[in-house]
N, C-alpha and C. Protein backbone atom coordinates (compact mmCIF):
# COMPACT_ATOMS: atom_id res chain seq x y z
N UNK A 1 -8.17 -18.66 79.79
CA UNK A 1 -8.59 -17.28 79.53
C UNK A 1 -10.07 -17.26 79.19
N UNK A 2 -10.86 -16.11 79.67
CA UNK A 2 -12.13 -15.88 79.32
C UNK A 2 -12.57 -14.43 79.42
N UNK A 3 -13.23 -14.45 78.27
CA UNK A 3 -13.89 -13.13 77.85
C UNK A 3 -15.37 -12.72 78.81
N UNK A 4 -15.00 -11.25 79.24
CA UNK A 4 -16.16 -10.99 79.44
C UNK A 4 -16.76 -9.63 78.79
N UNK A 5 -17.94 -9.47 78.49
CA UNK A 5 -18.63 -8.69 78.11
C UNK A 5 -19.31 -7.55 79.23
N UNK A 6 -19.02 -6.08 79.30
CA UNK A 6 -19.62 -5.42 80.29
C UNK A 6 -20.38 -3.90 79.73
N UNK A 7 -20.95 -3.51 80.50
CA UNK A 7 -21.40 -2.21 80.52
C UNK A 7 -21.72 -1.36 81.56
N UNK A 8 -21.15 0.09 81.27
CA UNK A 8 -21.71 0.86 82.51
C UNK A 8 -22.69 1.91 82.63
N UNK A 9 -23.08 2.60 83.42
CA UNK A 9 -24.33 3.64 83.26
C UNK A 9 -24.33 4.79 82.72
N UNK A 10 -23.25 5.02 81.70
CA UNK A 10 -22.89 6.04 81.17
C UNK A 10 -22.63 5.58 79.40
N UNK A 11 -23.02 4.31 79.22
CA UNK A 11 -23.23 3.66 78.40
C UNK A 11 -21.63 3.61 77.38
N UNK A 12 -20.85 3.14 78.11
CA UNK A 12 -19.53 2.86 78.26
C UNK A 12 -19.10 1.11 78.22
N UNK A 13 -18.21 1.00 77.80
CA UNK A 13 -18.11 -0.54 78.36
C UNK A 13 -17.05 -1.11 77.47
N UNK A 14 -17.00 -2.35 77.24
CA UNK A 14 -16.12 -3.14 76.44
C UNK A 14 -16.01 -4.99 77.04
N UNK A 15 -15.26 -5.55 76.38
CA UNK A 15 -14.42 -6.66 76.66
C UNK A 15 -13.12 -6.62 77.14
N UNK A 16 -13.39 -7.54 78.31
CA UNK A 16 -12.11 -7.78 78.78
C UNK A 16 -11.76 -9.14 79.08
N UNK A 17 -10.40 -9.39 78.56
CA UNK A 17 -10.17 -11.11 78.35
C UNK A 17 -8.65 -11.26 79.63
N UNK A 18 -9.16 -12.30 80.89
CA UNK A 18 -8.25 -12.45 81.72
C UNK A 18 -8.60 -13.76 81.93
N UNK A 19 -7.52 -14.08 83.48
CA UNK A 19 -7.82 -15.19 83.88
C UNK A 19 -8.83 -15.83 84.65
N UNK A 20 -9.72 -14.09 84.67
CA UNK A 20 -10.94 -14.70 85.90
C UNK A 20 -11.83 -15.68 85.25
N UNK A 21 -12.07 -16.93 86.60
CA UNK A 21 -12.52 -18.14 85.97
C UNK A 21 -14.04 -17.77 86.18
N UNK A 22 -14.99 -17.29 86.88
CA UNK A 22 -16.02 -17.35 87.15
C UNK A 22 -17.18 -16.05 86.89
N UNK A 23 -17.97 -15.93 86.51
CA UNK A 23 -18.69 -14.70 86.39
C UNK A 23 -18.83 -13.82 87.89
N UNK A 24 -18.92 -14.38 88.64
CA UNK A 24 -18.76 -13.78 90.29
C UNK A 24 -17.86 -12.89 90.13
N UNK A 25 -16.97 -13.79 90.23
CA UNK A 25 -15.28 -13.09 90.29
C UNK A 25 -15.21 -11.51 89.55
N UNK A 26 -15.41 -12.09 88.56
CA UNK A 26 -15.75 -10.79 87.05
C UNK A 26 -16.68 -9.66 87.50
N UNK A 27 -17.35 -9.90 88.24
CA UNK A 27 -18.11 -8.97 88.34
C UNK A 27 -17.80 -8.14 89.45
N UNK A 28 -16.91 -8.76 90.40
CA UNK A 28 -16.33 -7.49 91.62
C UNK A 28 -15.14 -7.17 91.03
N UNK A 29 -14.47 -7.34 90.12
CA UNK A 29 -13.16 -7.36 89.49
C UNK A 29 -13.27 -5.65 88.55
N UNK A 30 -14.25 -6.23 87.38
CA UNK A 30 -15.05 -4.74 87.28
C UNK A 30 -15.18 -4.08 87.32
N UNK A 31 -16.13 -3.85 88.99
CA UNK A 31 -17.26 -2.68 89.73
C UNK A 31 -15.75 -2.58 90.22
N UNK A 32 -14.96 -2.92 90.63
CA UNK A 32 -13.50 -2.41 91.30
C UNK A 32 -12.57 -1.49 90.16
N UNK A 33 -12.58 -1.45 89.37
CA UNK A 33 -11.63 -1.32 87.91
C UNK A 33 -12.57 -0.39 86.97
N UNK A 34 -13.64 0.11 87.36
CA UNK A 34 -14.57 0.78 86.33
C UNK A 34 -15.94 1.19 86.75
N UNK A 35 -15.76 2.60 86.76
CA UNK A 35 -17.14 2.99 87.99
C UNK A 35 -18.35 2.92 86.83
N UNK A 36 -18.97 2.61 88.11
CA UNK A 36 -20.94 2.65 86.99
C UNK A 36 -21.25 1.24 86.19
N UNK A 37 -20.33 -0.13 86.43
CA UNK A 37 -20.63 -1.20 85.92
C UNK A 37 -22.17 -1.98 86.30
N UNK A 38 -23.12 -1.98 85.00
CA UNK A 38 -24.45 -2.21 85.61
C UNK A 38 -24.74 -3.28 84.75
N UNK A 39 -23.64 -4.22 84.06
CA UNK A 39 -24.45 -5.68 83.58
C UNK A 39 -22.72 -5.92 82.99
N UNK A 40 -22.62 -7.38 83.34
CA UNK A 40 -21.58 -8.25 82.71
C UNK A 40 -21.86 -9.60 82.43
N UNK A 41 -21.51 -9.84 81.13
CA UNK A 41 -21.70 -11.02 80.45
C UNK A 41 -20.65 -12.20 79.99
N UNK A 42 -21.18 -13.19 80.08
CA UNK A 42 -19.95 -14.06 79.68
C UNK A 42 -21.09 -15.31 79.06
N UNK A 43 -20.87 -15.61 77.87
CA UNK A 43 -21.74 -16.78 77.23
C UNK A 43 -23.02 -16.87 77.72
N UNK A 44 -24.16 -17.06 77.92
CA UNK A 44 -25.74 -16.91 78.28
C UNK A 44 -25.19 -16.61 79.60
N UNK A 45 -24.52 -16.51 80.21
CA UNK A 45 -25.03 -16.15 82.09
C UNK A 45 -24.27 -14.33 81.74
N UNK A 46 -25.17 -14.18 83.12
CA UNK A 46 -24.93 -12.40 83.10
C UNK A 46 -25.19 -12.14 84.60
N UNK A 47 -24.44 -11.05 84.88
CA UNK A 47 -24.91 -10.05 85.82
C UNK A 47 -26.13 -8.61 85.46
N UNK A 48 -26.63 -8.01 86.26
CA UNK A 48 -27.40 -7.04 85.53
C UNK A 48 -27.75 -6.24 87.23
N UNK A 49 -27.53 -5.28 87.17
CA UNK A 49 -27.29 -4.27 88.47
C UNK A 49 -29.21 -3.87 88.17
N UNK A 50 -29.32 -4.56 89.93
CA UNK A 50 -31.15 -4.42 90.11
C UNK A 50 -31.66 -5.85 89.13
N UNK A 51 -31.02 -6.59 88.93
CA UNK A 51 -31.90 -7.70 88.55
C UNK A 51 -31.07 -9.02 89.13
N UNK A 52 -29.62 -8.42 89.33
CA UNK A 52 -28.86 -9.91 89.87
C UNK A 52 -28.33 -10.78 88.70
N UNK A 53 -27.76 -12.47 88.91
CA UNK A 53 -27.34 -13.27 88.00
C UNK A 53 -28.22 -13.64 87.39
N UNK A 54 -28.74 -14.38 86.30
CA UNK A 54 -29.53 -15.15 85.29
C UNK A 54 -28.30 -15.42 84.20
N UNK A 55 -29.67 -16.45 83.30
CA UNK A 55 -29.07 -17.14 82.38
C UNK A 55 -29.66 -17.17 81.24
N UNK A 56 -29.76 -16.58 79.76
CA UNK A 56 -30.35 -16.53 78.62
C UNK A 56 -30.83 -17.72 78.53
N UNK A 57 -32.27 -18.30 77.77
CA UNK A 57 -32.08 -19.21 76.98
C UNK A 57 -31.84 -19.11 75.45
N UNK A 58 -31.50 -20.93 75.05
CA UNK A 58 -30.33 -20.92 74.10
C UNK A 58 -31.88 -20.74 73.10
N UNK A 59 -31.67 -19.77 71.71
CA UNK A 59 -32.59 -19.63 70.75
C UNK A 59 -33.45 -21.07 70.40
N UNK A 60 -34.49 -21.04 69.94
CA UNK A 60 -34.76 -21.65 69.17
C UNK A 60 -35.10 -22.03 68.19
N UNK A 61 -35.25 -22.88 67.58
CA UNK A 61 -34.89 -23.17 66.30
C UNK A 61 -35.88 -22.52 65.42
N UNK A 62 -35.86 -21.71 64.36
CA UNK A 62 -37.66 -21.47 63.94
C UNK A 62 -37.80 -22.48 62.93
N UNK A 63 -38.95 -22.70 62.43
CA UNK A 63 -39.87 -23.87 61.82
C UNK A 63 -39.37 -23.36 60.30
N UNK A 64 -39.14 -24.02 59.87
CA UNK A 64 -38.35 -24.06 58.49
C UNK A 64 -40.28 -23.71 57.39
N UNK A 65 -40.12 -23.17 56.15
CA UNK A 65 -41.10 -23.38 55.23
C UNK A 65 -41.09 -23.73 54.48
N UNK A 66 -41.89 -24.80 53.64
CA UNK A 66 -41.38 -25.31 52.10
C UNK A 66 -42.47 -24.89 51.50
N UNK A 67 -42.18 -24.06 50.48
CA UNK A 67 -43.35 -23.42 49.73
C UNK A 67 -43.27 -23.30 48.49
């Protein structure tokens, strides 16, 4: 099972937890199941309607202070 994270252009959206294995998948699964889907997420990778797939990077660390 895997969670995905979505939103649509009406600023609508939610989680939905199935068996789709792949963010691909998820994302015609969706735009099929929920009109106006314009970004879906699953752990750093995403879809985003007009920008396509990408992948967050992971934060980094900030510099600690000893003062």
């Amino acid at each position: 099972m895997k969670s995905y994270i979505f939103a649509t252009d009406n600023d609508r959206g939610g989680v939905i937890l199935c068996d789709i294995e792949t963010l691909e998948e998820a994302v015609g699964y969706l735009q099929q199941r929920f009109k106006g889907v314009v970004r879906v997420e699953q752990g750093r990778k995403y879809w985003a309607d007009g920008e396509g797939y990408g992948e967050l990077e992971p934060l980094k660390p900030e510099a600690t202070h000893s003062g």
